[in-house]
PDB file of N, CA and C in Angstrom:
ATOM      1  N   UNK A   1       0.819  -1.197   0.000  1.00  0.00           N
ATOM      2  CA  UNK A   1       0.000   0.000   0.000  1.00  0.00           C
ATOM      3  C   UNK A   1       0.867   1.267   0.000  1.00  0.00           C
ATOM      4  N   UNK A   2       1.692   1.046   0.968  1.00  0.00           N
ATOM      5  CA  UNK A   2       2.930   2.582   1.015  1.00  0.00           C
ATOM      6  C   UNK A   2       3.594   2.544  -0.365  1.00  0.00           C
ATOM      7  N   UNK A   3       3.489   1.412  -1.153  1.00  0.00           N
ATOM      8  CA  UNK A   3       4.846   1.466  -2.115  1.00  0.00           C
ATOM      9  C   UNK A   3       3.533   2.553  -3.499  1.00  0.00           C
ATOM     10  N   UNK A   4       2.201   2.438  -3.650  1.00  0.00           N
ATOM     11  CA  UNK A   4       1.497   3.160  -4.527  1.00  0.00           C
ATOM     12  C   UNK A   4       1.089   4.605  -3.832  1.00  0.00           C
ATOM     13  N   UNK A   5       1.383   5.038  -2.463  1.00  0.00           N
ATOM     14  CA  UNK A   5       1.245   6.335  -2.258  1.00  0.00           C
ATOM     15  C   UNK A   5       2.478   7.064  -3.000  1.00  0.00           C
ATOM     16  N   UNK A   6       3.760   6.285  -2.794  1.00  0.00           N
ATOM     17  CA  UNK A   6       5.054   6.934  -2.918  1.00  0.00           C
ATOM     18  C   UNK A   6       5.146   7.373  -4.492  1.00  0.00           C
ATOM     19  N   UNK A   7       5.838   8.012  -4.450  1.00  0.00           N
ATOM     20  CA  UNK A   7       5.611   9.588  -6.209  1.00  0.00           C
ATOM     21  C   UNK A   7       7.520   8.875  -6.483  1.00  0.00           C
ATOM     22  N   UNK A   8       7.141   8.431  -7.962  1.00  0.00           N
ATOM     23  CA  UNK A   8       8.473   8.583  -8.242  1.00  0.00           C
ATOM     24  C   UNK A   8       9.737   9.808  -8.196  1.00  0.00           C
ATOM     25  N   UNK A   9      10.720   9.414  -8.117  1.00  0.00           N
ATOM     26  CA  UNK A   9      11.275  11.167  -8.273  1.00  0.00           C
ATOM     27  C   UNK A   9      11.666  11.876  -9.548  1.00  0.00           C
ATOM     28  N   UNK A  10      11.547  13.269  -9.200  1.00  0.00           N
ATOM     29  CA  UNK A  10      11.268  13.487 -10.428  1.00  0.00           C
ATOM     30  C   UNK A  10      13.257  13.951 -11.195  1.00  0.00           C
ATOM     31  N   UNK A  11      13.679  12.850 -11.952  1.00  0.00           N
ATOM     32  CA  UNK A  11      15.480  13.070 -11.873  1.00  0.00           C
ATOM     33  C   UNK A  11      15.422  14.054 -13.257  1.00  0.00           C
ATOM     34  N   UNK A  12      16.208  14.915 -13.250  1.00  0.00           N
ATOM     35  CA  UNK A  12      16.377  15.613 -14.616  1.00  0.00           C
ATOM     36  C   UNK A  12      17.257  14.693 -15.077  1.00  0.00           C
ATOM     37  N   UNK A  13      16.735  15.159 -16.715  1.00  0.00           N
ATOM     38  CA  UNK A  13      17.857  13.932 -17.697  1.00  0.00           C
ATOM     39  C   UNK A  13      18.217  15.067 -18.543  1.00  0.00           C
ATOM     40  N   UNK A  14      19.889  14.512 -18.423  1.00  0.00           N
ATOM     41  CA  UNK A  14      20.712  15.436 -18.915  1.00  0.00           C
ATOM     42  C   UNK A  14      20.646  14.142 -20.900  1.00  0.00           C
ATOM     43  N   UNK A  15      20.132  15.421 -21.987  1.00  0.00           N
ATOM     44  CA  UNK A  15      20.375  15.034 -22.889  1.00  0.00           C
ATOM     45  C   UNK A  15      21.851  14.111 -23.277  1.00  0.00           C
ATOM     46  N   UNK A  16      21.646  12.903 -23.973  1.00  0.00           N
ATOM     47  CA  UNK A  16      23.041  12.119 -24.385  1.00  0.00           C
ATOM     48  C   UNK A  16      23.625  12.821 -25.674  1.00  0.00           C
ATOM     49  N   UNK A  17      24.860  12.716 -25.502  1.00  0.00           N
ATOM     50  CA  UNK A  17      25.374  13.489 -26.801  1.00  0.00           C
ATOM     51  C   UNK A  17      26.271  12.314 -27.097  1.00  0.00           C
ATOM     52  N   UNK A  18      25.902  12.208 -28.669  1.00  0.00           N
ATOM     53  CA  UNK A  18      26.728  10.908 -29.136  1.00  0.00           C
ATOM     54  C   UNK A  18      28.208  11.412 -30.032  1.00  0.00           C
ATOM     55  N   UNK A  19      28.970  10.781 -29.218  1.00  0.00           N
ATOM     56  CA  UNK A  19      30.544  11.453 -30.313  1.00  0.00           C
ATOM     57  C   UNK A  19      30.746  10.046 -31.557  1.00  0.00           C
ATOM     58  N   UNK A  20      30.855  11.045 -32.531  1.00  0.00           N
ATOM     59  CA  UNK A  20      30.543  10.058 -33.978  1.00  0.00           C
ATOM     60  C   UNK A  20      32.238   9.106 -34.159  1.00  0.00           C
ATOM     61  N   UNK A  21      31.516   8.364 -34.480  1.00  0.00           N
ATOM     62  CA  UNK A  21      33.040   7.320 -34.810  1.00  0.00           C
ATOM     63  C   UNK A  21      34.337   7.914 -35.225  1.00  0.00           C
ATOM     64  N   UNK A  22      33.724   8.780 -36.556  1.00  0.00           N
ATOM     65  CA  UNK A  22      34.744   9.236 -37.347  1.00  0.00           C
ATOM     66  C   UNK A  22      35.927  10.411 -36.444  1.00  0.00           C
ATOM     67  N   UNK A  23      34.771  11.009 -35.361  1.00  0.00           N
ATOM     68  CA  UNK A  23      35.216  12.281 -34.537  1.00  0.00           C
ATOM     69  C   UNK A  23      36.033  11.867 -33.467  1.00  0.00           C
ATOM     70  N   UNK A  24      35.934  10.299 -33.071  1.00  0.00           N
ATOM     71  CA  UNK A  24      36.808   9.575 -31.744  1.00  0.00           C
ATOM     72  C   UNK A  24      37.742   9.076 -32.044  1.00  0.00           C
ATOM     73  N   UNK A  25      37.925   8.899 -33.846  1.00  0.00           N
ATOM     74  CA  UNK A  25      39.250   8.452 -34.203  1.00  0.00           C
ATOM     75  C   UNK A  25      40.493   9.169 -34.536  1.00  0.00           C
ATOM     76  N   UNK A  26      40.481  10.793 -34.427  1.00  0.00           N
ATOM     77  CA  UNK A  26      40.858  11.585 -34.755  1.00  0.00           C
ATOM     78  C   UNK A  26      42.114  11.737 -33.487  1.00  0.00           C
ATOM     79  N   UNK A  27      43.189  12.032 -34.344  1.00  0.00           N
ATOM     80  CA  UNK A  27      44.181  12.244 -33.339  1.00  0.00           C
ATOM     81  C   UNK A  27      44.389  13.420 -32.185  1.00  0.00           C
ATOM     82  N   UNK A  28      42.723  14.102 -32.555  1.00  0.00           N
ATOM     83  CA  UNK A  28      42.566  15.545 -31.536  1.00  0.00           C
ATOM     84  C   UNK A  28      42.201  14.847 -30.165  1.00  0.00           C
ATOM     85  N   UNK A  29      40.824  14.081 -30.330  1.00  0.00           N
ATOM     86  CA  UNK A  29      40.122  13.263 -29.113  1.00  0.00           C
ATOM     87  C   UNK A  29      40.749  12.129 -28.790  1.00  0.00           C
ATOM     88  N   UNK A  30      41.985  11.245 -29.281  1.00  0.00           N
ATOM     89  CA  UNK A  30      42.504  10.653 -28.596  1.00  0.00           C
ATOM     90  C   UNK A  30      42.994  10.376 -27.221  1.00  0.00           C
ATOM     91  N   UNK A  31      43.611  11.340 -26.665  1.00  0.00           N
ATOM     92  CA  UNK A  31      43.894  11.580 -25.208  1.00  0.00           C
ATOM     93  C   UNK A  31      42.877  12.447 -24.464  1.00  0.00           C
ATOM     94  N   UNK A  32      41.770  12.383 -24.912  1.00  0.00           N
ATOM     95  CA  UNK A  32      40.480  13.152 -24.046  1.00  0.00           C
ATOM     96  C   UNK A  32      39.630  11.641 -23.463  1.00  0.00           C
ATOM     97  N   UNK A  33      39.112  12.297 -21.899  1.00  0.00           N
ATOM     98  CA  UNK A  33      38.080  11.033 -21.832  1.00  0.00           C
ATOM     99  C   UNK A  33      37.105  10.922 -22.172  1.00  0.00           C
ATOM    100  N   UNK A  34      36.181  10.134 -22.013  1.00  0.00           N
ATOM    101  CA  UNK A  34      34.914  10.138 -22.835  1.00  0.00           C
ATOM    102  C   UNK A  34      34.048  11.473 -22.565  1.00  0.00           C
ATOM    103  N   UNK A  35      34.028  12.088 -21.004  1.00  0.00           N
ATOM    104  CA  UNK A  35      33.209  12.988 -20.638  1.00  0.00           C
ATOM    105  C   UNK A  35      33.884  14.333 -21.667  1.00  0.00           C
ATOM    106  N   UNK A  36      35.010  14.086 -22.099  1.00  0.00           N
ATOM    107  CA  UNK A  36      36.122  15.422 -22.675  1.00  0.00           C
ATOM    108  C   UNK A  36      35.411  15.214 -24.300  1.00  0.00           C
ATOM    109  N   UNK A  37      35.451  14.308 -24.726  1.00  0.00           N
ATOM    110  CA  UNK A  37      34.979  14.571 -25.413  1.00  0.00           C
ATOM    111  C   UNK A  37      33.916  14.470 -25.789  1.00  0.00           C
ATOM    112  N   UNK A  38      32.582  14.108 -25.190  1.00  0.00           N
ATOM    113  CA  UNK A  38      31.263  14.706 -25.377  1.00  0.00           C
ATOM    114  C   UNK A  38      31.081  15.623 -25.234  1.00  0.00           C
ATOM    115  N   UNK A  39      31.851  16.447 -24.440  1.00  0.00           N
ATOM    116  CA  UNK A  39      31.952  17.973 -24.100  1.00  0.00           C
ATOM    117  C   UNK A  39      32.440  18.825 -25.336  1.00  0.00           C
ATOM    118  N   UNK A  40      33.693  18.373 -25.689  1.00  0.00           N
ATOM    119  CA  UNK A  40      34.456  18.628 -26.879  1.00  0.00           C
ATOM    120  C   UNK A  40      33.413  18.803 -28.230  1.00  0.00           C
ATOM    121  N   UNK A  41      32.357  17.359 -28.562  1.00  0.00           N
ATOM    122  CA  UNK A  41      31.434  17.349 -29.592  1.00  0.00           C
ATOM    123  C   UNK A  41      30.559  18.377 -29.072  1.00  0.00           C
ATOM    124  N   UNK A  42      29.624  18.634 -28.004  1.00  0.00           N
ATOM    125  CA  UNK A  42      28.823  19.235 -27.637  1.00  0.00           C
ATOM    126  C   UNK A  42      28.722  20.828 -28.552  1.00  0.00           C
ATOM    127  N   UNK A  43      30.242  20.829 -28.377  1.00  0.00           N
ATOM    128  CA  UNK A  43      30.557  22.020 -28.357  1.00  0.00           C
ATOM    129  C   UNK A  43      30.646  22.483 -30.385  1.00  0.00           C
ATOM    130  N   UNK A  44      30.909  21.443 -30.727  1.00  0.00           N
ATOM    131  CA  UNK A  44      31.230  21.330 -32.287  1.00  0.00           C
ATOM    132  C   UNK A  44      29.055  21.511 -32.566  1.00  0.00           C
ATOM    133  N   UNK A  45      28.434  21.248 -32.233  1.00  0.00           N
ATOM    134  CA  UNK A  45      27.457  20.600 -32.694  1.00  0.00           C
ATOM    135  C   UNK A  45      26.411  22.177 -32.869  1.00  0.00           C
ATOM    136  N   UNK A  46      27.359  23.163 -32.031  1.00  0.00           N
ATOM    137  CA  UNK A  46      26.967  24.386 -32.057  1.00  0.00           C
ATOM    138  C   UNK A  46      26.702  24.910 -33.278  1.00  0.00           C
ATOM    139  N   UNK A  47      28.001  24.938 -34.177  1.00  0.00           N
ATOM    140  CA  UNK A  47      28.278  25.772 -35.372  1.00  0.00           C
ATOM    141  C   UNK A  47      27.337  24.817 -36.566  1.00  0.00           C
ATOM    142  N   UNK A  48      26.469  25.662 -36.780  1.00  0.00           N
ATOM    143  CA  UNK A  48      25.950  24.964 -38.079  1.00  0.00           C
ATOM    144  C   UNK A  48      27.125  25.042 -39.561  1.00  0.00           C
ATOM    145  N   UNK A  49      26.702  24.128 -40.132  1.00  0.00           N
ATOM    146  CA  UNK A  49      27.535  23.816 -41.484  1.00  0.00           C
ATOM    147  C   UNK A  49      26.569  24.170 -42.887  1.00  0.00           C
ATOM    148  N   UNK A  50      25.227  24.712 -42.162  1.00  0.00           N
ATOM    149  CA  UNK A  50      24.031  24.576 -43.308  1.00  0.00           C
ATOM    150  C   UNK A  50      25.086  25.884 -44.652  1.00  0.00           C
ATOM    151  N   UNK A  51      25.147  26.895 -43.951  1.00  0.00           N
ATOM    152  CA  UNK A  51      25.640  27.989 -45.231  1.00  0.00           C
ATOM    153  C   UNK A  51      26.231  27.419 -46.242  1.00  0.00           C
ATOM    154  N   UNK A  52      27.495  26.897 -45.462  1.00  0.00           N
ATOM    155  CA  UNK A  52      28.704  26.072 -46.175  1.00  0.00           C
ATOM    156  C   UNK A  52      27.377  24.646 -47.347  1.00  0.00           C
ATOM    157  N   UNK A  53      26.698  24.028 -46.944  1.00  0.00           N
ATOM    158  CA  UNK A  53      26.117  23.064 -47.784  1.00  0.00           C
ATOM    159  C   UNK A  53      25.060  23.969 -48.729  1.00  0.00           C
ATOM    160  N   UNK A  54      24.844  24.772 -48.448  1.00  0.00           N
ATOM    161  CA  UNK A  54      23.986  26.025 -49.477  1.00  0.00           C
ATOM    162  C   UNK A  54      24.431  26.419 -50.714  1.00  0.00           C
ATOM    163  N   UNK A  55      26.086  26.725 -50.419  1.00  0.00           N
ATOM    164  CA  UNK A  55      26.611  27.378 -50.530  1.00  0.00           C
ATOM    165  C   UNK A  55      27.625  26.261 -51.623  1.00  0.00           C
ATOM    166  N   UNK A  56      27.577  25.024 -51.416  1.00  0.00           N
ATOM    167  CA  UNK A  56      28.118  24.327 -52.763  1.00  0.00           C
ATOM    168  C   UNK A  56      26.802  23.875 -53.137  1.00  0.00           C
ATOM    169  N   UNK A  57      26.070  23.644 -52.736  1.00  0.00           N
ATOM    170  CA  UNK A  57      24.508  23.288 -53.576  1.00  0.00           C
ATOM    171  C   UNK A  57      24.392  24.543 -54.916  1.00  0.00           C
ATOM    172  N   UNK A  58      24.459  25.522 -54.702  1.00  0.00           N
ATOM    173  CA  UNK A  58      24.188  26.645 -55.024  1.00  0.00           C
ATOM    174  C   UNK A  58      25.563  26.679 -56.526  1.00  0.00           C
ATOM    175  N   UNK A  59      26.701  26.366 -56.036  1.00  0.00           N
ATOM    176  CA  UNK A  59      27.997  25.924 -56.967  1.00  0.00           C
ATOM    177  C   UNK A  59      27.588  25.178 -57.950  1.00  0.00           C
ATOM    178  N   UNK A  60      27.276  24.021 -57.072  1.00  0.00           N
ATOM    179  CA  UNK A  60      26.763  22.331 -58.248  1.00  0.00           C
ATOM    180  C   UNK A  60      25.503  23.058 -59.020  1.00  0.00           C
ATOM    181  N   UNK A  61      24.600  23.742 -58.587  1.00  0.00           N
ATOM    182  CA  UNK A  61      23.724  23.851 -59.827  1.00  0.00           C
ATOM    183  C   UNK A  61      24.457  24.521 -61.084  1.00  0.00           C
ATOM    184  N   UNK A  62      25.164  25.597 -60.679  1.00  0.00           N
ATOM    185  CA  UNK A  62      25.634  27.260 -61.551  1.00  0.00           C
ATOM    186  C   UNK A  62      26.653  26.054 -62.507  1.00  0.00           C
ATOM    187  N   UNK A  63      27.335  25.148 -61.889  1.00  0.00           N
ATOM    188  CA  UNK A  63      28.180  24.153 -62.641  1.00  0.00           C
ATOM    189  C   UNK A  63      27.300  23.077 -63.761  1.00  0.00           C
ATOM    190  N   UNK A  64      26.091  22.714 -63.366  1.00  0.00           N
ATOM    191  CA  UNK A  64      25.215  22.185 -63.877  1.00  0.00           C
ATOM    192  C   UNK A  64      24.451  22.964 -65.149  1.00  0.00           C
ATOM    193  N   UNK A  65      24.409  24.094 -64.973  1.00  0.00           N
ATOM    194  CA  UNK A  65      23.934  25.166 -65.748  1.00  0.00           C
ATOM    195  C   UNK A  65      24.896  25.650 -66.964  1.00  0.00           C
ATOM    196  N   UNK A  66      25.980  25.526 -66.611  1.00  0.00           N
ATOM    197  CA  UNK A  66      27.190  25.880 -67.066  1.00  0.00           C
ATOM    198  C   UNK A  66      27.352  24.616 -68.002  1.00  0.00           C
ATOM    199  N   UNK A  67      27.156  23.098 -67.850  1.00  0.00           N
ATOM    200  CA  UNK A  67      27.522  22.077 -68.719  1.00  0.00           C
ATOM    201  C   UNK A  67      26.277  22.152 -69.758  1.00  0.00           C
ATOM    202  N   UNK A  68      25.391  22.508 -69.390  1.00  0.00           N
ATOM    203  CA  UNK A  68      24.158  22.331 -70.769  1.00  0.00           C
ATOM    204  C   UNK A  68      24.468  23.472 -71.207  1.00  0.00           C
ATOM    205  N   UNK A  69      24.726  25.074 -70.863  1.00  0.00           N
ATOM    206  CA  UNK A  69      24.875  25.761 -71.696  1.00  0.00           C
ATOM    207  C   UNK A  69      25.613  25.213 -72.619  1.00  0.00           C
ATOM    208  N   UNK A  70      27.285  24.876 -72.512  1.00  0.00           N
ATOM    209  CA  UNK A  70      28.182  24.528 -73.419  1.00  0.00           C
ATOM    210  C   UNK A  70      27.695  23.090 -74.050  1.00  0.00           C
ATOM    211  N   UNK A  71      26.402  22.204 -73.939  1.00  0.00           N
ATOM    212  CA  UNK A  71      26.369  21.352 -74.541  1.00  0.00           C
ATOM    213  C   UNK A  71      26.839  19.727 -73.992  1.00  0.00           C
ATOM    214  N   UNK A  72      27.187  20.235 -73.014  1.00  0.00           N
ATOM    215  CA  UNK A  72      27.792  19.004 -72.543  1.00  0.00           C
ATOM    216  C   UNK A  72      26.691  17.725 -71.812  1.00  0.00           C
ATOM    217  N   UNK A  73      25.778  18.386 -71.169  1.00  0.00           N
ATOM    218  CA  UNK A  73      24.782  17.397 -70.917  1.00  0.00           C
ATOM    219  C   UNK A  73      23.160  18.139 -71.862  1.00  0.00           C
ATOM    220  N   UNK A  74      22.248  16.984 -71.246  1.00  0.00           N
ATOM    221  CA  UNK A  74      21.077  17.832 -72.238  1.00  0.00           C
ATOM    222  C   UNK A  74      20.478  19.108 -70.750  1.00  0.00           C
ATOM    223  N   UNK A  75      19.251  19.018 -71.261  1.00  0.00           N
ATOM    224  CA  UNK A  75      18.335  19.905 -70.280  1.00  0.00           C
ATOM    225  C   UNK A  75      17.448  18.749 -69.115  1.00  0.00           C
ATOM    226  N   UNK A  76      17.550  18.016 -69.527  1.00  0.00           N
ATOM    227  CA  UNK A  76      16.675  16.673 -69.155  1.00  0.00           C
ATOM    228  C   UNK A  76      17.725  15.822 -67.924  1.00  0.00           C
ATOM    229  N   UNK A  77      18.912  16.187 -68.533  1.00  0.00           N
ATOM    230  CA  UNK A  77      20.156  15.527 -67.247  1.00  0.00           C
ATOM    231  C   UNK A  77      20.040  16.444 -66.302  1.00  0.00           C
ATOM    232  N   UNK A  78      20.326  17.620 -66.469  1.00  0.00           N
ATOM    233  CA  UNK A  78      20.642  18.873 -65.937  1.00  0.00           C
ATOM    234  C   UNK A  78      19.515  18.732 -64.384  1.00  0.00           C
ATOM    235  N   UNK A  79      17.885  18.480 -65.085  1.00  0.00           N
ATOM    236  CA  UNK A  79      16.962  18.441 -63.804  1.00  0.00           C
ATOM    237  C   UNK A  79      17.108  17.586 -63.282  1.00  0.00           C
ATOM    238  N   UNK A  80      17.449  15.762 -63.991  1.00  0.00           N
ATOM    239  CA  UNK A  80      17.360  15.026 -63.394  1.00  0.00           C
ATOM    240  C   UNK A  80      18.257  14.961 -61.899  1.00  0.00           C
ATOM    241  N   UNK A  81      19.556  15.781 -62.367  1.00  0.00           N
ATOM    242  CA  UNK A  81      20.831  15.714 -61.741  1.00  0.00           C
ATOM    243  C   UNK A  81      20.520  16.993 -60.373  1.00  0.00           C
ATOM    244  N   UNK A  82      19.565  17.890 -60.469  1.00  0.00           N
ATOM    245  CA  UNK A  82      19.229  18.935 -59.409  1.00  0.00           C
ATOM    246  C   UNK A  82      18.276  18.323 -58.987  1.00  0.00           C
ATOM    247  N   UNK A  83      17.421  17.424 -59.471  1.00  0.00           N
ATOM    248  CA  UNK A  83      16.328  16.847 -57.995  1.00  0.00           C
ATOM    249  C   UNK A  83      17.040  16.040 -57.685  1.00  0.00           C
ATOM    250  N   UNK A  84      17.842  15.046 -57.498  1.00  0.00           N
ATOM    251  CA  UNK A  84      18.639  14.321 -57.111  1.00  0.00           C
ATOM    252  C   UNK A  84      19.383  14.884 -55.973  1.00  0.00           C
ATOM    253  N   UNK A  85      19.816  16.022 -55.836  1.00  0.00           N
ATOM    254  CA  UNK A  85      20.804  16.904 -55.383  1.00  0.00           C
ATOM    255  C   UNK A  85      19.350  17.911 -54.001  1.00  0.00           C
ATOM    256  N   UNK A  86      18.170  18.278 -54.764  1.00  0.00           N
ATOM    257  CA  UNK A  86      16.927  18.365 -53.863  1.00  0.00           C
ATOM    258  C   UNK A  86      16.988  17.598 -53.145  1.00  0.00           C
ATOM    259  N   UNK A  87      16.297  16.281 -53.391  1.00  0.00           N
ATOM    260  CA  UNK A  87      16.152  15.307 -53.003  1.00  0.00           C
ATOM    261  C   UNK A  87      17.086  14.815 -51.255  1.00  0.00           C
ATOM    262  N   UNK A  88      18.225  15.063 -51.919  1.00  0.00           N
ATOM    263  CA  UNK A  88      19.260  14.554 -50.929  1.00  0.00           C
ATOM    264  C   UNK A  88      19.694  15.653 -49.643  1.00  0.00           C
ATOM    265  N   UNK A  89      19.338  17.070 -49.974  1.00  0.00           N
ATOM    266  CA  UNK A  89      19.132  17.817 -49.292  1.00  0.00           C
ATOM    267  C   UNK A  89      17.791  17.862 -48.343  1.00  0.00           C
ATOM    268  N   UNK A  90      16.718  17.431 -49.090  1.00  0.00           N
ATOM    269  CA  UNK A  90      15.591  17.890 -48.218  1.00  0.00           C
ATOM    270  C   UNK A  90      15.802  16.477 -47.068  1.00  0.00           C
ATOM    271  N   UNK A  91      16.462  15.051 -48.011  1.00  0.00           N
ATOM    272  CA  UNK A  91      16.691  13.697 -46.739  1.00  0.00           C
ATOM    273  C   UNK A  91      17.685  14.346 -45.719  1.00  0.00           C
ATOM    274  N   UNK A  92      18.484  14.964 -45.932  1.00  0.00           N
ATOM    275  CA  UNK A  92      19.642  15.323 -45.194  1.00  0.00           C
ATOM    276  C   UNK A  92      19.049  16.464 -43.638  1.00  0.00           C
ATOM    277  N   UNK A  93      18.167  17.744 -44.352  1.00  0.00           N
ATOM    278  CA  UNK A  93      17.424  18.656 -43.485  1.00  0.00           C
ATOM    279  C   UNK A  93      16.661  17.556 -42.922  1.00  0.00           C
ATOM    280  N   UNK A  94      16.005  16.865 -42.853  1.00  0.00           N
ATOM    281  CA  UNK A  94      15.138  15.917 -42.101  1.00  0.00           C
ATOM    282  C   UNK A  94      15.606  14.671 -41.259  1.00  0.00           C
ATOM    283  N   UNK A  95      17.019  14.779 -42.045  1.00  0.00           N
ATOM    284  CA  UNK A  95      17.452  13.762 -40.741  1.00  0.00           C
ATOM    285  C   UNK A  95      18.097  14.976 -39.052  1.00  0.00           C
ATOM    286  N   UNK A  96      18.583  15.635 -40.351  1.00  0.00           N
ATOM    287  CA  UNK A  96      19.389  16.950 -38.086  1.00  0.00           C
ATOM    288  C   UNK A  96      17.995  17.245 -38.018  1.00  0.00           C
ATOM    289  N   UNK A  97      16.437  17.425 -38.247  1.00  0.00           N
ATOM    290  CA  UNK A  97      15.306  17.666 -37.583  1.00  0.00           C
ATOM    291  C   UNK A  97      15.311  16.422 -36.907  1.00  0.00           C
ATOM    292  N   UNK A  98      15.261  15.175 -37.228  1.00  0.00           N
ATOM    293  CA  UNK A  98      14.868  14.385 -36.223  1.00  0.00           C
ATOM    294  C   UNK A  98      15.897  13.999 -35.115  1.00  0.00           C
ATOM    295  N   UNK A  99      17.638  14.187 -35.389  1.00  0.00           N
ATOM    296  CA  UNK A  99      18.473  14.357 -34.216  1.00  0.00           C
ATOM    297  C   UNK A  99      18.305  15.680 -33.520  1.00  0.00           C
ATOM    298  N   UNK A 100      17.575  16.661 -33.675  1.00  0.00           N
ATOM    299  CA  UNK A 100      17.545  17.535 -32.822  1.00  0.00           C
ATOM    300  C   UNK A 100      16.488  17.313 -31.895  1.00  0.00           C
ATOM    301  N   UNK A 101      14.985  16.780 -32.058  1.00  0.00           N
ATOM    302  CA  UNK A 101      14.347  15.638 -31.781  1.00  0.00           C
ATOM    303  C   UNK A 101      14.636  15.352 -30.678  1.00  0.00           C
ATOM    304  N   UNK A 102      15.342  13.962 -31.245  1.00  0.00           N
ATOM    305  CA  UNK A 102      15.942  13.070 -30.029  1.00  0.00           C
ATOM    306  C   UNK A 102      16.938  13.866 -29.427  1.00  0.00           C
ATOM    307  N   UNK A 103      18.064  14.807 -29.643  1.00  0.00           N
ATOM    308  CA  UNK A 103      19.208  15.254 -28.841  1.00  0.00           C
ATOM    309  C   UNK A 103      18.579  16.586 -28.966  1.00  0.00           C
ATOM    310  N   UNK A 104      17.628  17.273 -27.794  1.00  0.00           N
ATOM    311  CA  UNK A 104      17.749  18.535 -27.773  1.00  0.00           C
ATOM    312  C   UNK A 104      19.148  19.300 -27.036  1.00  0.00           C
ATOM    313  N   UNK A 105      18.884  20.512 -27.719  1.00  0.00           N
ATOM    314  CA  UNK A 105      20.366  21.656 -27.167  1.00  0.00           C
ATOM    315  C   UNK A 105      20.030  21.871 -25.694  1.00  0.00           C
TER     316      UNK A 105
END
């Protein structure tokens, strides 16, 4: 009977921050401990990279634009080759929506 009056407690949960394979093999986080470098990623996870991916998206088309002018592909490659490039952007924006999701800041 005492054990259904009693209120669980209420523990704050400190979001998990996952350090990526590629980022733990690096000869920077080597001699950090694990808490150093979740701290270390935490801290990376700040700076968005979106401009920078805009910003060759924006390249690859003007380059894309640039090969059918001169003939080199048709008009028909050209779209196929920018929804492809959509495509992989809008999967890409929808995957950091759903890690932000699960790992809020």
């Amino acid at each position: 009977n005492w054990k259904r009056q009693q209120k669980p407690w209420k523990v704050p949960q400190i979001p998990y921050i996952r350090v990526p394979a590629s980022a733990s093999d690096t000869s920077l986080l080597k001699d950090l401990t694990q808490g150093q470098q979740r701290y270390f990623y935490s801290i990376m996870r700040i700076y968005s990279c979106s401009p920078q991916w805009e910003a060759l998206q924006t390249c690859y088309l003007h380059s894309l634009q640039r090969q059918q002018l001169l003939g080199y592909i048709t008009q028909r490659e050209a779209l196929a080759c920018a929804a492809v490039l959509r495509d992989s952007a809008n999967a890409a924006s929808a995957k950091v929506a759903r890690q932000r999701a699960i790992f809020p800041r």
